[in-house]
C-alpha atoms as a PDB file:
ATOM      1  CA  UNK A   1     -11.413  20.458 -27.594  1.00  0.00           C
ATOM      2  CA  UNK A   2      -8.828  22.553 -29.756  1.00  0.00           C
ATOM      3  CA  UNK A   3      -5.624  22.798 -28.008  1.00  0.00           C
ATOM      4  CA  UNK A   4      -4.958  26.596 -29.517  1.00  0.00           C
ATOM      5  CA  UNK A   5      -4.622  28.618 -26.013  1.00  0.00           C
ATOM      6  CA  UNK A   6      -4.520  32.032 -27.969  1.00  0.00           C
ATOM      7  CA  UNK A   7      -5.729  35.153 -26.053  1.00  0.00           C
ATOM      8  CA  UNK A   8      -8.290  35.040 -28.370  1.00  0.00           C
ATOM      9  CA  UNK A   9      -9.329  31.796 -28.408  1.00  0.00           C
ATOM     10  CA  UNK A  10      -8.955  31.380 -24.821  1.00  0.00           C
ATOM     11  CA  UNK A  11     -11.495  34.190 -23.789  1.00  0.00           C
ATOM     12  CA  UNK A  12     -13.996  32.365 -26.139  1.00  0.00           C
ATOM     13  CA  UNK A  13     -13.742  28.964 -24.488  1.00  0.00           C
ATOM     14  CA  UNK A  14     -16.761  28.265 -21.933  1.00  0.00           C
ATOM     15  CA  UNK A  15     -14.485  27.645 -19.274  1.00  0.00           C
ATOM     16  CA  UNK A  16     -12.019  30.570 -19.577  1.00  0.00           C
ATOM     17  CA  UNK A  17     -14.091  33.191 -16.755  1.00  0.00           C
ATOM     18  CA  UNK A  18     -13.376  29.406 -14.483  1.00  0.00           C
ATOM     19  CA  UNK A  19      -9.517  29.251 -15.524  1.00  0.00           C
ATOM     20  CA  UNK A  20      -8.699  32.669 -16.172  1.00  0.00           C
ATOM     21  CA  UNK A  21      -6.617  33.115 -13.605  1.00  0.00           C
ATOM     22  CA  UNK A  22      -4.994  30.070 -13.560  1.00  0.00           C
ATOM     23  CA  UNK A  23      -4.380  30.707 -17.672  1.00  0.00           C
ATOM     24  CA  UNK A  24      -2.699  33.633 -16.383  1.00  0.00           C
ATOM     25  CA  UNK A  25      -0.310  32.473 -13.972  1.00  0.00           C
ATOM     26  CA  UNK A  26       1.220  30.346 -16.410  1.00  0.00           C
ATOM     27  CA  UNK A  27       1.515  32.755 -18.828  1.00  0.00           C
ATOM     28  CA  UNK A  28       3.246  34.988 -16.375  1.00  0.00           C
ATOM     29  CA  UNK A  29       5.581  31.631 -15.994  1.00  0.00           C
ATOM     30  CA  UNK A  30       4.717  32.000 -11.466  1.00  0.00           C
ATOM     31  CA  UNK A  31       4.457  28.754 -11.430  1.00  0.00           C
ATOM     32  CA  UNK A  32       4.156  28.444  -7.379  1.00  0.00           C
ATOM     33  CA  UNK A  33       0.719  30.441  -7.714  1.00  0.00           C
ATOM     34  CA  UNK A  34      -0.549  28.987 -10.753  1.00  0.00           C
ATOM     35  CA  UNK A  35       0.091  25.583  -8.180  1.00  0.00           C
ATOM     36  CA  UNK A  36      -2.117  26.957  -5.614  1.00  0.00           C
ATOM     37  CA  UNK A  37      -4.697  28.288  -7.733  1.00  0.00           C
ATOM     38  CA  UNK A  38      -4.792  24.352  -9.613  1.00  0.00           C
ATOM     39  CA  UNK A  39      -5.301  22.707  -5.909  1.00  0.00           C
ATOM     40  CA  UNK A  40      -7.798  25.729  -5.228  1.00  0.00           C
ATOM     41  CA  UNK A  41      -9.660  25.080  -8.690  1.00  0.00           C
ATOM     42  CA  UNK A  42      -9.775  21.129  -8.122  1.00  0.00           C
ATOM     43  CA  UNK A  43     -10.900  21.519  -4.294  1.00  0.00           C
ATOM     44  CA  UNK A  44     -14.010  23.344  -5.885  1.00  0.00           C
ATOM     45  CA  UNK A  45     -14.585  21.387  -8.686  1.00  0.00           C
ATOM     46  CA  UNK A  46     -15.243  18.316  -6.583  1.00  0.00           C
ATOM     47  CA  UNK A  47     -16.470  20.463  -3.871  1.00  0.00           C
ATOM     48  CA  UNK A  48     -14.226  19.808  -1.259  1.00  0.00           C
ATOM     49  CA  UNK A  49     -13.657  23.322  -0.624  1.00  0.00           C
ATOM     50  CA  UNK A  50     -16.528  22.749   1.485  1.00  0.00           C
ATOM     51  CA  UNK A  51     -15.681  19.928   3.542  1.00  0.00           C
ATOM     52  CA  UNK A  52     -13.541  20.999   7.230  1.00  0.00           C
ATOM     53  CA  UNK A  53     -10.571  19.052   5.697  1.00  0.00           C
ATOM     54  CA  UNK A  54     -10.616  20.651   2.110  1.00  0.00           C
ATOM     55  CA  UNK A  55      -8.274  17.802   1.269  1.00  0.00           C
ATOM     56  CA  UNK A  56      -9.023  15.483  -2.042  1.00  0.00           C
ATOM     57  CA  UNK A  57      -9.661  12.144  -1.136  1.00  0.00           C
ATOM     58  CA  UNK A  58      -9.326   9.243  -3.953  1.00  0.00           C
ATOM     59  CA  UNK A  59     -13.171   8.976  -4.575  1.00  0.00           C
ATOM     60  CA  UNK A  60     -12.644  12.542  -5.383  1.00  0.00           C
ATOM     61  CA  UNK A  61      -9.531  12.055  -7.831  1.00  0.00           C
ATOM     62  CA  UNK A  62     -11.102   8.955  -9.464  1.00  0.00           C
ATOM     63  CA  UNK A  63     -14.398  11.033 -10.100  1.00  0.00           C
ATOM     64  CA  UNK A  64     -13.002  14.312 -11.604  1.00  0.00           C
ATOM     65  CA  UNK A  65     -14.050  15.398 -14.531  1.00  0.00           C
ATOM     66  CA  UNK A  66     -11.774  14.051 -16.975  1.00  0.00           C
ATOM     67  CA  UNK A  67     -12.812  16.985 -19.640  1.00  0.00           C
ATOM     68  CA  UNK A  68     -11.521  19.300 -16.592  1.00  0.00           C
ATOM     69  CA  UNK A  69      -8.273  17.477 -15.945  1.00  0.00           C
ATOM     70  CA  UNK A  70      -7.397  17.973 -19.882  1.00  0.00           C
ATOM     71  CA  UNK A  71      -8.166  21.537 -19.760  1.00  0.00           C
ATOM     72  CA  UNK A  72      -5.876  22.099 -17.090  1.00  0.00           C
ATOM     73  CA  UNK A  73      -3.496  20.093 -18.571  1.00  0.00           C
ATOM     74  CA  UNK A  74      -4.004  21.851 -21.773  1.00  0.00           C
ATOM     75  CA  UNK A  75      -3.351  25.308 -20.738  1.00  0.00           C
ATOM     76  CA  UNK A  76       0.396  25.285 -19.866  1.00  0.00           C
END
């Protein structure tokens, strides 16, 4: 996965419509949203948005998607 975050570059990746927002936070440097919108885009991932709880539990954390984890990482 290239690690160039350009504008450009970044609307071409498969997952930038998933972490637009998030991409956009950090850019903007509000980094109490772009916290929200991380715990928001992991709840979903592992679909725990959909539990009562909406809480990660560790079978969630050891089971994410590591390719997702570097993205995130990746962005800021």
């Amino acid at each position: 996965m290239s690690t160039d975050f350009s504008d450009h570059n970044f609307r071409r990746s498969e997952r930038a419509s998933t972490y637009a927002n998030l991409y956009g936070l950090l850019r903007s440097k509000r980094w109490r949203d772009a916290d929200i919108e991380t715990r928001r885009l992991m709840l979903t991932i592992v679909g725990a948005n959909q539990k009562p709880d909406c809480l990660l539990r560790q079978d969630n954390i050891q089971q994410f998607p590591c390719h997702d984890l570097v993205y995130i990482d990746q962005l800021c």
